[in-house]
Protein backbone atom coordinates (compact mmCIF):
# COMPACT_ATOMS: atom_id res chain seq x y z
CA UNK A 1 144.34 -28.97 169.65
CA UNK A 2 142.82 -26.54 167.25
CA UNK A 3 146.17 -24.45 166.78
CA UNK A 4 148.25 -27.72 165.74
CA UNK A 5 145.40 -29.07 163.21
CA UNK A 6 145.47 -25.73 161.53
CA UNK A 7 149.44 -25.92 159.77
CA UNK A 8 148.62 -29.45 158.66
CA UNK A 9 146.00 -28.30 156.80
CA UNK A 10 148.03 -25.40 155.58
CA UNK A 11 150.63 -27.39 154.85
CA UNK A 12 148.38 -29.97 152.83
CA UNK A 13 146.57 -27.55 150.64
CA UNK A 14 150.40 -25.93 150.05
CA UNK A 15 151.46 -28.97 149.03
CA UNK A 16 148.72 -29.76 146.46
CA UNK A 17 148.91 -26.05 145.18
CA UNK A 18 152.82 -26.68 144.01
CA UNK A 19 151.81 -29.99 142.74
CA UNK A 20 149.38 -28.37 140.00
CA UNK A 21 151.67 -25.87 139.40
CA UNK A 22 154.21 -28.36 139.00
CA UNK A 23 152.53 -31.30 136.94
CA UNK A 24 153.56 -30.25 133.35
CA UNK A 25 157.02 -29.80 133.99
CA UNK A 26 156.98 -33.10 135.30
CA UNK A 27 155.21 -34.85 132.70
CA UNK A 28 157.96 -33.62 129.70
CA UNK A 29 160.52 -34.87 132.34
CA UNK A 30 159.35 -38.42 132.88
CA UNK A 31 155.46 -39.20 130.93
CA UNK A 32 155.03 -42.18 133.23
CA UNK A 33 154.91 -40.29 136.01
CA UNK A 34 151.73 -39.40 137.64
CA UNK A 35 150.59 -35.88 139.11
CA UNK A 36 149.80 -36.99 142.01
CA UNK A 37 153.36 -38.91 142.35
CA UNK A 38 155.40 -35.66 142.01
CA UNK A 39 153.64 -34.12 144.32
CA UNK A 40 154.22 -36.49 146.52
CA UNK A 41 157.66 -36.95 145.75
CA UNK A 42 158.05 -33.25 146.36
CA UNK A 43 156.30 -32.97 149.52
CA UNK A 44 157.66 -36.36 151.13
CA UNK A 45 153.63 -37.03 152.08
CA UNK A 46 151.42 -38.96 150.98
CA UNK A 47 147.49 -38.99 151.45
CA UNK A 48 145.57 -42.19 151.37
CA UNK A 49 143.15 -41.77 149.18
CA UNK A 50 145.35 -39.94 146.22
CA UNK A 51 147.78 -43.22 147.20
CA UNK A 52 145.56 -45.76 145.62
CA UNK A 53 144.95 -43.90 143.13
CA UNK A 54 148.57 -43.03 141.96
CA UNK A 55 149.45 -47.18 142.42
CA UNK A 56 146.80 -47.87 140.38
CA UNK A 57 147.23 -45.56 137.83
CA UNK A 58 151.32 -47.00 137.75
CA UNK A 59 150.08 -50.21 137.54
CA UNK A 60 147.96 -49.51 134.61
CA UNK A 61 150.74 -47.63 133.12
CA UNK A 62 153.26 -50.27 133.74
CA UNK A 63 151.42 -53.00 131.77
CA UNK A 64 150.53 -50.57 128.97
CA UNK A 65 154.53 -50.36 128.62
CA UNK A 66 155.11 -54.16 128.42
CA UNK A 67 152.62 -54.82 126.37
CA UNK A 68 153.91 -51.78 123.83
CA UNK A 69 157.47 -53.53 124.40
CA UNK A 70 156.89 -57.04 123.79
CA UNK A 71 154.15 -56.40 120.05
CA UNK A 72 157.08 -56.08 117.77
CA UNK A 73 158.73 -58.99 118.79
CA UNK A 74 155.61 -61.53 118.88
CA UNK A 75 154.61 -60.21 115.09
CA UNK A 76 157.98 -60.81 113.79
CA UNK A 77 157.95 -64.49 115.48
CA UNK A 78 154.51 -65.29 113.91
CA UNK A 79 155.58 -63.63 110.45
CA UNK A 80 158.40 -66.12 111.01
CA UNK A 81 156.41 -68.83 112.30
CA UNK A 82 153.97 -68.19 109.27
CA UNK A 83 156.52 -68.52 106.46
CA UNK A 84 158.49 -71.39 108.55
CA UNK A 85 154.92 -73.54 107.71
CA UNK A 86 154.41 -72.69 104.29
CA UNK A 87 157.88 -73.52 103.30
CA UNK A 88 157.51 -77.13 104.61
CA UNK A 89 154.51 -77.60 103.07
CA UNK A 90 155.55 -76.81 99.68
CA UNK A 91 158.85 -78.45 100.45
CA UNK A 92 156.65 -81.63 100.67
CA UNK A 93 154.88 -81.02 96.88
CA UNK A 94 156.08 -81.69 93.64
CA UNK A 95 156.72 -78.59 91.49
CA UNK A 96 156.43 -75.90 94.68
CA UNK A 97 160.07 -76.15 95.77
CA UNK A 98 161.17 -72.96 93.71
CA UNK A 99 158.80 -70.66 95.01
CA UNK A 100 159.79 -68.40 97.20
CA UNK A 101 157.65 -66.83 100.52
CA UNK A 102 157.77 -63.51 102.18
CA UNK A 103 155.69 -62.69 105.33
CA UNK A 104 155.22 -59.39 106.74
CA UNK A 105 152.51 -57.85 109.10
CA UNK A 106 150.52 -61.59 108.45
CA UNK A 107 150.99 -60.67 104.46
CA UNK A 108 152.72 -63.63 102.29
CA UNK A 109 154.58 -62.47 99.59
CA UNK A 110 154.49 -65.50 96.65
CA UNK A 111 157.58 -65.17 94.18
CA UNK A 112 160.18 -67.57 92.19
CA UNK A 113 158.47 -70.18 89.56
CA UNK A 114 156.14 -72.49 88.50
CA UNK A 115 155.54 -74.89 85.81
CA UNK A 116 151.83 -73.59 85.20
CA UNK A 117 149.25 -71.87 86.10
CA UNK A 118 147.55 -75.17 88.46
CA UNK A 119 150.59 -74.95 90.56
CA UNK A 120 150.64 -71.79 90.83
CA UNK A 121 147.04 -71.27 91.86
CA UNK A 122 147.76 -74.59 94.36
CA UNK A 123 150.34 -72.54 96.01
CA UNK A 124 148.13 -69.60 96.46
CA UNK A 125 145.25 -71.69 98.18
CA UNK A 126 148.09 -73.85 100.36
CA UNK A 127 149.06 -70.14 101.32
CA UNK A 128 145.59 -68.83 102.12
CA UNK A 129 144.75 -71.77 104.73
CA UNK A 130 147.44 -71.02 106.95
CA UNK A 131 146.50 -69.53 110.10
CA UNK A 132 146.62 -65.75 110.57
CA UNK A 133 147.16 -65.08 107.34
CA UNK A 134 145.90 -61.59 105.85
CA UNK A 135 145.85 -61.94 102.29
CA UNK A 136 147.82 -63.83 99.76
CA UNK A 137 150.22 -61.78 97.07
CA UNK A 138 150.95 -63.58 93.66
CA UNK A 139 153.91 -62.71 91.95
CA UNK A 140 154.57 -65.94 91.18
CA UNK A 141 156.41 -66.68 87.28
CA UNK A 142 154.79 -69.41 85.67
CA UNK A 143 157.14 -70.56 83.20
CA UNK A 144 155.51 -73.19 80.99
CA UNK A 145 157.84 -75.30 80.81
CA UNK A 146 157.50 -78.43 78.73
CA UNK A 147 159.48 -80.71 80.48
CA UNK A 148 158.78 -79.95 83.32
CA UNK A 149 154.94 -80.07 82.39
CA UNK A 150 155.06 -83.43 80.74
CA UNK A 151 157.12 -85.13 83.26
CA UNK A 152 154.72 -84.44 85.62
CA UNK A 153 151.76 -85.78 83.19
CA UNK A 154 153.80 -88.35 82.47
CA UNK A 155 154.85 -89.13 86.41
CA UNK A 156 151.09 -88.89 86.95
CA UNK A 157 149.95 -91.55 84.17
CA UNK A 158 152.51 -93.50 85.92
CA UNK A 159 151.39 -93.49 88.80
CA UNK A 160 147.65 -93.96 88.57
CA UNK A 161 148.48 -97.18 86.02
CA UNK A 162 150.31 -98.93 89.04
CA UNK A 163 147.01 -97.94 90.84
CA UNK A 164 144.87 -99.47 88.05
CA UNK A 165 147.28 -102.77 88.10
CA UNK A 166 146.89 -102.77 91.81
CA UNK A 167 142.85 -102.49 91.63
CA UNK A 168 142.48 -104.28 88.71
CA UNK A 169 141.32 -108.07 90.77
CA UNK A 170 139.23 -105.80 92.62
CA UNK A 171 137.69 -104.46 89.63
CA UNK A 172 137.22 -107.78 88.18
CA UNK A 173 135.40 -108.89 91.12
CA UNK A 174 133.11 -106.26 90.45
CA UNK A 175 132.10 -106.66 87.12
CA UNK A 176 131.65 -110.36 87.52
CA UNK A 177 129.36 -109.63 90.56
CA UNK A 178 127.50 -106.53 88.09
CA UNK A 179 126.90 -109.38 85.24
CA UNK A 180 125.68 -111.94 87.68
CA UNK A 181 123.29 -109.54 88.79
CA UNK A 182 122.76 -108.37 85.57
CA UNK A 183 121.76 -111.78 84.23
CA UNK A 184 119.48 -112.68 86.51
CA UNK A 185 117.92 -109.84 85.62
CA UNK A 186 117.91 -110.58 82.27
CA UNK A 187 116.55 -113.51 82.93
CA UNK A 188 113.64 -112.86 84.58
CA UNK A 189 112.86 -109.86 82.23
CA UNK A 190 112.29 -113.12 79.43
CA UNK A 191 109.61 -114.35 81.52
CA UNK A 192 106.79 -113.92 79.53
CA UNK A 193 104.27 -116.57 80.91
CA UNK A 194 105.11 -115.37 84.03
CA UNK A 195 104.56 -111.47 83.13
CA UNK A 196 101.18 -112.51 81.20
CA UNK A 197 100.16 -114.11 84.60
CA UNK A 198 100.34 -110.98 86.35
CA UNK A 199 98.68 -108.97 83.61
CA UNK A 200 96.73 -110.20 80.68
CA UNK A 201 97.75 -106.90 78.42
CA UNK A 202 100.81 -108.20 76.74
CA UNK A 203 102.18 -104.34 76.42
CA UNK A 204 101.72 -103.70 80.42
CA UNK A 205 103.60 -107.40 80.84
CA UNK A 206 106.90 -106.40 78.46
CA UNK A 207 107.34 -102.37 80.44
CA UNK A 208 107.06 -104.84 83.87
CA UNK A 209 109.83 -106.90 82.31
CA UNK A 210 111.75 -104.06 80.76
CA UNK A 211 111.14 -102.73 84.19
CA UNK A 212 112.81 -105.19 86.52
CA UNK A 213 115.78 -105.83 83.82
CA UNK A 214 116.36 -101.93 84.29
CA UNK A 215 115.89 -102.65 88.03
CA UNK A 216 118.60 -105.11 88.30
CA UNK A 217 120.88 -103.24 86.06
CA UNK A 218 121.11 -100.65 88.45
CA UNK A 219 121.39 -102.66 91.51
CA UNK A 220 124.28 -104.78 90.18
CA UNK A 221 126.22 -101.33 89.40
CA UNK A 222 125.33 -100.17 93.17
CA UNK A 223 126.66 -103.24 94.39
CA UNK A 224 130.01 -102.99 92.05
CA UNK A 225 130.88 -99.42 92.55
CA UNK A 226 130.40 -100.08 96.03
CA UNK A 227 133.02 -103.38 96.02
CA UNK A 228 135.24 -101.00 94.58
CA UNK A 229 134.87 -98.32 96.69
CA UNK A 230 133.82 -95.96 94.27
CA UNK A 231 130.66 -94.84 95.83
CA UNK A 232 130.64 -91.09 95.15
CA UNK A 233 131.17 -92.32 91.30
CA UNK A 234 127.47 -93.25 91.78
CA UNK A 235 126.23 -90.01 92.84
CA UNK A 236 127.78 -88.26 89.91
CA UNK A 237 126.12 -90.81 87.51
CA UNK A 238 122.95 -90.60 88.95
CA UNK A 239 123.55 -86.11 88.88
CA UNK A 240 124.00 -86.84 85.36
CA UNK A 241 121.85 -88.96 84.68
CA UNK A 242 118.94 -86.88 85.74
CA UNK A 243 120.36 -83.90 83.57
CA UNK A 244 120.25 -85.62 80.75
CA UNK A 245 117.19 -87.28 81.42
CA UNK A 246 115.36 -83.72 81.25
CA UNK A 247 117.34 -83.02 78.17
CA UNK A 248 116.46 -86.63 76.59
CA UNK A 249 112.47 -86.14 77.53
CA UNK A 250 112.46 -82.71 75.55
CA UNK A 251 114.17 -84.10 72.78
CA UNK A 252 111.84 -86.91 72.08
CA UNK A 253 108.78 -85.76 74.10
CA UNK A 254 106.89 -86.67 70.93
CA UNK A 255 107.86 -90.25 71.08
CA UNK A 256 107.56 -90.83 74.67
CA UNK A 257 103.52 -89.39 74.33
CA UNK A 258 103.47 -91.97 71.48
CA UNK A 259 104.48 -94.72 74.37
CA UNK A 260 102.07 -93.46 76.98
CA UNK A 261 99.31 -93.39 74.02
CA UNK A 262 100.33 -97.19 73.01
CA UNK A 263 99.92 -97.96 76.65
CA UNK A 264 96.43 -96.75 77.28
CA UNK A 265 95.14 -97.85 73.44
CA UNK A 266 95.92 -101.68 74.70
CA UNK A 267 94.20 -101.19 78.08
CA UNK A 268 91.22 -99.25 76.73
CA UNK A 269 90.85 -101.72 73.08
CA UNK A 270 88.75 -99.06 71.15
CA UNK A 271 88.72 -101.38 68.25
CA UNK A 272 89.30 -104.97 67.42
CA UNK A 273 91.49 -106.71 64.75
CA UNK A 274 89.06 -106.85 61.37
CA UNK A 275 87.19 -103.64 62.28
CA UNK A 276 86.63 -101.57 59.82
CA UNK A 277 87.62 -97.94 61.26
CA UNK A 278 87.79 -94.33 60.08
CA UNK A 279 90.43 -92.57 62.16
CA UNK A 280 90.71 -88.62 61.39
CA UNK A 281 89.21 -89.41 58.21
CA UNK A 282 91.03 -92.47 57.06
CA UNK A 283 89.11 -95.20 56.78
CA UNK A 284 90.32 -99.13 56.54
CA UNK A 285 90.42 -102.60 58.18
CA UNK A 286 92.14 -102.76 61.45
CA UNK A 287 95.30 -105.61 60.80
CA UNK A 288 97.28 -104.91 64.35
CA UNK A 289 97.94 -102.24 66.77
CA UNK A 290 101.97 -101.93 67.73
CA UNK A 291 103.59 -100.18 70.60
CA UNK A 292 104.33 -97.32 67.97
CA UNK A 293 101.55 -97.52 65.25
CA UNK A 294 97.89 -98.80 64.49
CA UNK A 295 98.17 -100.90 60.99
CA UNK A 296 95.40 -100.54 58.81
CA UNK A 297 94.43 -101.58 55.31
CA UNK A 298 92.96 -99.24 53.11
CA UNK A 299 90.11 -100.00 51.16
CA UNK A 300 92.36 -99.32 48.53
CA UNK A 301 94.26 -102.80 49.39
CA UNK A 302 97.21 -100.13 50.92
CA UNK A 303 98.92 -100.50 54.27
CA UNK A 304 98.42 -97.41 56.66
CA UNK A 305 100.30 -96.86 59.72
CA UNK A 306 99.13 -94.03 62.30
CA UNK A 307 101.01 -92.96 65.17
CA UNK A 308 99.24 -94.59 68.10
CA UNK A 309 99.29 -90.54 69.92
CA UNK A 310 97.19 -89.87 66.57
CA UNK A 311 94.94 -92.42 67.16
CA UNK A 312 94.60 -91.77 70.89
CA UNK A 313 93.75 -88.32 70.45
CA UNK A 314 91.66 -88.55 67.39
CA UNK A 315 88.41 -89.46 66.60
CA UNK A 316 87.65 -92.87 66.17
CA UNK A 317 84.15 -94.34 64.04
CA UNK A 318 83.49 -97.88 64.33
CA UNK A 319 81.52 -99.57 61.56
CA UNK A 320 81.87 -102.61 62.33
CA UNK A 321 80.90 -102.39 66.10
CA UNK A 322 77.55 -101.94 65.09
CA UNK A 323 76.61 -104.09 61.54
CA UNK A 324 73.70 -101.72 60.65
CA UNK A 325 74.32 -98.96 58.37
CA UNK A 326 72.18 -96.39 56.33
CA UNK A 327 73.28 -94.97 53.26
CA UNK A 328 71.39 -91.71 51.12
CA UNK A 329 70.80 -90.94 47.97
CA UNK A 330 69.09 -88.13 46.03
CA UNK A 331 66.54 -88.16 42.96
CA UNK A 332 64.73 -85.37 41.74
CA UNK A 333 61.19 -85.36 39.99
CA UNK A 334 59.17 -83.22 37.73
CA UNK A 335 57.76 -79.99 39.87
CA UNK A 336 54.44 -81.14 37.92
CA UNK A 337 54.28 -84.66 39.63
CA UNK A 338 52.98 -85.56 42.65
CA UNK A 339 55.92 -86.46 45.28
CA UNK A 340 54.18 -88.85 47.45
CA UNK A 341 53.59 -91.17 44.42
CA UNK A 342 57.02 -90.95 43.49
CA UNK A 343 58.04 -91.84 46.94
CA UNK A 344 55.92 -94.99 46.62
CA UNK A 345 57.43 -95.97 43.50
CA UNK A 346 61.11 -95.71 44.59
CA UNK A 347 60.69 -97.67 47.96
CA UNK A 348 58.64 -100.83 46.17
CA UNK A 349 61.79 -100.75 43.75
CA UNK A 350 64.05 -100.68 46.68
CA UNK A 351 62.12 -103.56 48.88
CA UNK A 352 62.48 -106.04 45.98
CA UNK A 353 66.55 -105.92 46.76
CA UNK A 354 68.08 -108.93 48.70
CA UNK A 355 71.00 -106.67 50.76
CA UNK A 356 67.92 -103.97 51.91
CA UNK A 357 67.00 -104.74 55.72
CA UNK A 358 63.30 -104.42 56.46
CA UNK A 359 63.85 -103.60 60.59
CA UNK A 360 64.88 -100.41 59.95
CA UNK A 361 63.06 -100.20 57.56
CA UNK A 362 63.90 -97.89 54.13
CA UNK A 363 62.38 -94.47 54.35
CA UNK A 364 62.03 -91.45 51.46
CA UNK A 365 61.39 -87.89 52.23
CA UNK A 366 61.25 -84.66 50.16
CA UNK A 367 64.51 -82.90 50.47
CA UNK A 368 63.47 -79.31 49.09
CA UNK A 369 61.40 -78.19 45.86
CA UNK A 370 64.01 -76.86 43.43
CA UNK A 371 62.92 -74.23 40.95
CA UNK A 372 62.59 -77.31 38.36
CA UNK A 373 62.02 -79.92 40.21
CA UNK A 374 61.36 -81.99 43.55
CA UNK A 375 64.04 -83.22 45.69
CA UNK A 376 63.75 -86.95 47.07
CA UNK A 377 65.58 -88.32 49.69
CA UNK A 378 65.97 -92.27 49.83
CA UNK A 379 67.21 -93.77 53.16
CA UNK A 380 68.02 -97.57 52.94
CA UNK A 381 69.79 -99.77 55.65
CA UNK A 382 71.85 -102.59 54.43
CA UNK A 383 74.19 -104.95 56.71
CA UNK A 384 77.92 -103.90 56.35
CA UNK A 385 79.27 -107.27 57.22
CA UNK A 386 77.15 -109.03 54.73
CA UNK A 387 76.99 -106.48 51.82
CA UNK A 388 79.05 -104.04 50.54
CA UNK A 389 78.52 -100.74 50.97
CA UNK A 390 79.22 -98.51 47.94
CA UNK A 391 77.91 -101.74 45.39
CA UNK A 392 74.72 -101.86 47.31
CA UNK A 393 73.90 -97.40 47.14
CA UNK A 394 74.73 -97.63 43.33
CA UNK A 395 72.54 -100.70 42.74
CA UNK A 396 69.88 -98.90 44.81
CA UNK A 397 70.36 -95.69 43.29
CA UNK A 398 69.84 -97.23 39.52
CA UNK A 399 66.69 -99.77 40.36
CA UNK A 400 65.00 -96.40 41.42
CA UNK A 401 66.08 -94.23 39.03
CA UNK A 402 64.48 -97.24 36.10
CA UNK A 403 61.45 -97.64 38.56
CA UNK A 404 60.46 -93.95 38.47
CA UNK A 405 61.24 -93.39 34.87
CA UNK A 406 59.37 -96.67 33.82
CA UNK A 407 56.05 -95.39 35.69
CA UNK A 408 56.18 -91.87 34.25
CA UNK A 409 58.12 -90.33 36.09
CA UNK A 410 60.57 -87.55 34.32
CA UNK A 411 63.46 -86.74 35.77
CA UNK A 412 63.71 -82.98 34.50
CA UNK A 413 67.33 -81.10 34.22
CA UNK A 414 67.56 -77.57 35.13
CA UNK A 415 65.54 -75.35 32.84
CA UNK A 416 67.53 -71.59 32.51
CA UNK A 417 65.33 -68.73 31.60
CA UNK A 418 66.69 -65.74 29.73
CA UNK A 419 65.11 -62.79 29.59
CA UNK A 420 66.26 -59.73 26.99
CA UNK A 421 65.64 -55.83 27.27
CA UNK A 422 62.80 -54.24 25.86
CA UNK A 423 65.10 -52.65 23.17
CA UNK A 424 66.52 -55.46 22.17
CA UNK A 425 63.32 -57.34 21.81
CA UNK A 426 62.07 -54.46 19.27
CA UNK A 427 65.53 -54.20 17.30
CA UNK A 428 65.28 -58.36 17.00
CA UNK A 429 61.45 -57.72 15.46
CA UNK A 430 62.78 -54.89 12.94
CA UNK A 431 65.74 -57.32 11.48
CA UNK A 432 65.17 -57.82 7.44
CA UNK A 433 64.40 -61.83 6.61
CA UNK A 434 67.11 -63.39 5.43
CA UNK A 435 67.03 -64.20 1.28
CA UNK A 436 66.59 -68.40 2.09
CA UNK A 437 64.82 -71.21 0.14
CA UNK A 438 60.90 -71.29 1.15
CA UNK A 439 61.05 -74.36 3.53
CA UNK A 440 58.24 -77.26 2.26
CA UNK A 441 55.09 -76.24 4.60
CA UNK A 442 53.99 -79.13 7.75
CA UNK A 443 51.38 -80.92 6.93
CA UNK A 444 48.50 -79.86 9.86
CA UNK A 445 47.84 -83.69 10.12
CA UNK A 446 50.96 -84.79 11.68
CA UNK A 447 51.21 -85.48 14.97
CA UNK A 448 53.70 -83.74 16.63
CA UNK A 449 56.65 -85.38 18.36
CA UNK A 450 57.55 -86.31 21.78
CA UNK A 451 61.24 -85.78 21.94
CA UNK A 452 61.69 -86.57 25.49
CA UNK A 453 60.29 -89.71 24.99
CA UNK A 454 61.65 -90.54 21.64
CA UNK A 455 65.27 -89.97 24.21
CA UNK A 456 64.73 -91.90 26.50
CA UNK A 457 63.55 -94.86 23.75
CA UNK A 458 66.69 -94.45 22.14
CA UNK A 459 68.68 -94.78 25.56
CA UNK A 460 67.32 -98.03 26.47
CA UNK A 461 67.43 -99.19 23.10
CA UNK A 462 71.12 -98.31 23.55
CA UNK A 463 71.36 -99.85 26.90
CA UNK A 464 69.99 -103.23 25.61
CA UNK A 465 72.21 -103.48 22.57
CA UNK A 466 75.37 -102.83 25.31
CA UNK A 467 74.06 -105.07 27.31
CA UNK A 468 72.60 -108.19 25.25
CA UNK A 469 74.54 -111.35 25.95
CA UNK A 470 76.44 -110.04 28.96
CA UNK A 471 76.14 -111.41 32.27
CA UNK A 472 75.31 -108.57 35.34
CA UNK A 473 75.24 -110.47 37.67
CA UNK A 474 78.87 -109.11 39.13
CA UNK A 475 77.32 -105.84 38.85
CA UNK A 476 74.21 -106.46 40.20
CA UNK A 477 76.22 -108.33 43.13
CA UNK A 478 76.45 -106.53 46.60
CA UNK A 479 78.52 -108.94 48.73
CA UNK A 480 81.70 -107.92 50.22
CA UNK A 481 85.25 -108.20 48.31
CA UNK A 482 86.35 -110.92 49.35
CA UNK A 483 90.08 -110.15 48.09
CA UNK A 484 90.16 -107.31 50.54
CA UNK A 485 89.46 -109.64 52.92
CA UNK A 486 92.01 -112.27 52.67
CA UNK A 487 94.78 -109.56 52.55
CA UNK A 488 93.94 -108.64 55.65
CA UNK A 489 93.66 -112.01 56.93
CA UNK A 490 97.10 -112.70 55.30
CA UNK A 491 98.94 -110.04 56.79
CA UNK A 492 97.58 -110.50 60.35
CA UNK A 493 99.17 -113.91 59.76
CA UNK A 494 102.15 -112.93 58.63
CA UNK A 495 102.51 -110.60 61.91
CA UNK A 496 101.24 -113.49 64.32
CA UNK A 497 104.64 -114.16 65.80
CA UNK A 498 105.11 -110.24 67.11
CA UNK A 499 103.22 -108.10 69.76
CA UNK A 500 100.05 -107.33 68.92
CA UNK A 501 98.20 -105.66 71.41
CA UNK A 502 94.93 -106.37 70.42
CA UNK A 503 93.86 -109.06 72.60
CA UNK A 504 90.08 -110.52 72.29
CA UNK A 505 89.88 -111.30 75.61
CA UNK A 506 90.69 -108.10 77.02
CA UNK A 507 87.60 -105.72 77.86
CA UNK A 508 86.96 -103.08 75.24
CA UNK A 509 85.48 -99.75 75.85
């Protein structure tokens, strides 16, 4: 047994030896052959385990080879199969007949002509969706034709027009159902008992209105785009719609915080018609407040408007809220005299006056001691709606003035003191006397002269010349203008017919 297993083993590894040896000289002969095959071959043997091996290894090698064999022809059948598609689609659109494909390695080649540039650029994106498709080459000629550009403008126009005729019932339907809508709309905006019912404030009642007519406007358009079937129109209105909204508010931001500030003037009712107002330092009679403007009247007898954002922002004093009001004056007296007795003397003058209120009473004070004089300060309350103002300070200011003067009282000017240098002094004491007639000597016996008082005889001597046979009492007269008055009173009636809204019975702050 052990003598016969020896040569087979021999025999095997002799084999195996000449296959090596063998193996490149095979493989330039025939590259699909395996090692292990020609040694095979050459021995007539073969060993199971290198068997499997080699099969597999021819299998794998097989496969390789058909699928090398059969690439080439499946790219030039989908190159085919590529431009085979993209010539029936273009045969299929208007102006892509003449253009010419080429497909190679999944690459379309675009040539020939087009009539512009949008048919050209079609062509390219038709091109591009195709499946298995690499990229897209243009050498497409776009020849700008104009025939063959205006015929198809023209063959368009055509064509949408018969669409038009065709929709046009349709789109009659759907502006008769958008007025309808509309209307009612419309309708209910005019309302305005039914508005004032919800809210007193006749501003807040018209932007309800305004409101739902805006409201229905845009639900009868809904309703007809959508009868029409031209939904997505909507969208794009609405897109640009909003743009321009932002651009609009910019533009007239000024006038829409004018709005707001009309709207929150007629809720809050700062003032009432007839008030008399000083807003940021104009002062006048309130005659209406608009949705754009408070109207006043000066006390000039002029008409003021101010922007109702002015007014809102501003500072507003109210005279006539409370009737009560204190005017000042000033009067000065002789440093020499005693204050508190002048003080005395200028209120009695100023109780004896009709217009003066005696709860508050009228006060005086001592404003500061001057270098000439004292400083008095007179503090009277009168009642605005019963007297006027500025008439009753002057009246008040001259009945004082006569009071203090007719006691005693001297109502000094500024005295200046100069003062000269030493030198000057001496030089003025060495001048020569001037060569003038000897002036007749005073007699020691007169008495001198009271020039201040020889004035002021001569002034009211004056005065009562002026004013002998003239009646004073207009002057003397503090009541209210009553011409200012009825201007106001005829211009609120003139404006009774439009939207004030100042409102009496609404609440004011």
């Amino acid at each position: 047994m052990t003598m016969m297993t020896h040569p087979r083993r021999i025999g095997s590894i002799l084999l195996f030896c000449m296959g090596v040896f063998t193996a490149p000289y095979a493989a330039m002969a025939a590259p699909e052959t395996s090692i292990a095959d020609l040694g095979a071959q050459m021995a007539g043997v073969s060993i199971e385990g290198e068997s499997e091996v080699t099969s597999d290894n021819a299998a794998a090698t097989t496969n390789d080879a058909e699928t090398s064999i059969t690439t080439a022809p499946d790219t030039a059948a989908q190159d085919a199969d590529i431009r085979s598609r993209i010539q029936g689609i273009f045969s299929e659109i208007e102006g892509l007949q003449a253009v010419s494909i080429t497909v190679n390695q999944g690459v379309v080649t675009l040539a020939g002509e087009t009539a512009n540039d949008k048919k050209a650029q079609q062509a390219i994106s038709l091109s591009g969706r195709i499946a298995n498709v690499v990229t897209v080459n243009d050498n497409i000629e776009r020849t700008l034709d104009v025939q063959d550009n205006v015929s198809t403008v023209y063959e368009s126009l055509l064509t949408r027009s018969k669409q038009l005729l065709k929709a046009l019932p349709l789109v009659f339907i759907g502006l008769l159902l958008f007025g309808i809508v509309a209307l009612i709309g419309n309708q209910l905006a005019k309302q305005q008992r039914l508005w004032q019912r919800v809210t007193p404030n006749p501003f807040v009642a018209e932007l309800l209105a305004q409101t739902i007519k805006v409201i229905f406007i845009i639900l009868g358009l809904i309703l007809a785009l959508s009868l029409i079937g031209a939904e997505t129109i909507l969208g794009t209105l609405l897109g640009g719609a909003g743009v321009i909204g932002i651009a609009v508010g910019f533009a007239v931001k000024d006038t829409i915080e004018n709005y707001i500030a009309s709207l929150m003037l007629s809720i809050r009712q700062p003032f009432r018609a007839r008030d008399q107002v000083v807003i940021n330092g104009q002062e006048g009679i309130v005659v209406r407040l608009t949705s754009r403007a408070t109207i006043l009247m000066t006390l000039d007898g002029n008409q003021l408007r101010i922007p109702n954002a002015e007014v809102f922002k501003g500072t507003i004093l109210n005279y006539t809220k409370n009737p009560e009001r204190r005017f000042t004056f000033l009067l000065g007296v002789d440093a020499n005299d005693d204050p508190i007795a002048a003080i005395k003397v200028g209120l009695d003058a100023i109780a004896q006056l009709d217009f003066v209120l005696t709860t508050p009473k009228a006060v005086a004070v001592i404003n500061e001691v001057g270098d000439s004089n004292i400083v008095l300060e007179f503090q009277v309350w009168v009642d605005q709606s019963q007297t006027d103002f500025s008439k009753a300070r002057s009246i008040a200011i001259r009945e004082t003035k006569h009071a203090l003067e007719d006691t005693g009282f001297s109502l000094p000017e500024p005295i200046y003191r100069l003062r000269f240098s030493h030198k000057l002094e001496q030089a003025l004491m060495h001048l020569p006397a001037v060569n003038a007639p000897s002036a007749a000597p005073v007699p020691t016996d007169t008495p001198a002269v009271d020039t201040e008082s020889k004035d002021k005889a001569e002034a009211k001597a004056r005065a009562k010349q002026v004013l002998q046979g003239c009646d004073t009492s207009d002057v003397l007269d503090a009541r209210p203008d009553d011409k200012l008055r009825e201007k106001v009173e005829q211009e609120i009636a003139e404006s009774e017919g439009t939207n004030d809204l100042l409102d009496s019975s609404s609440p004011q702050e």
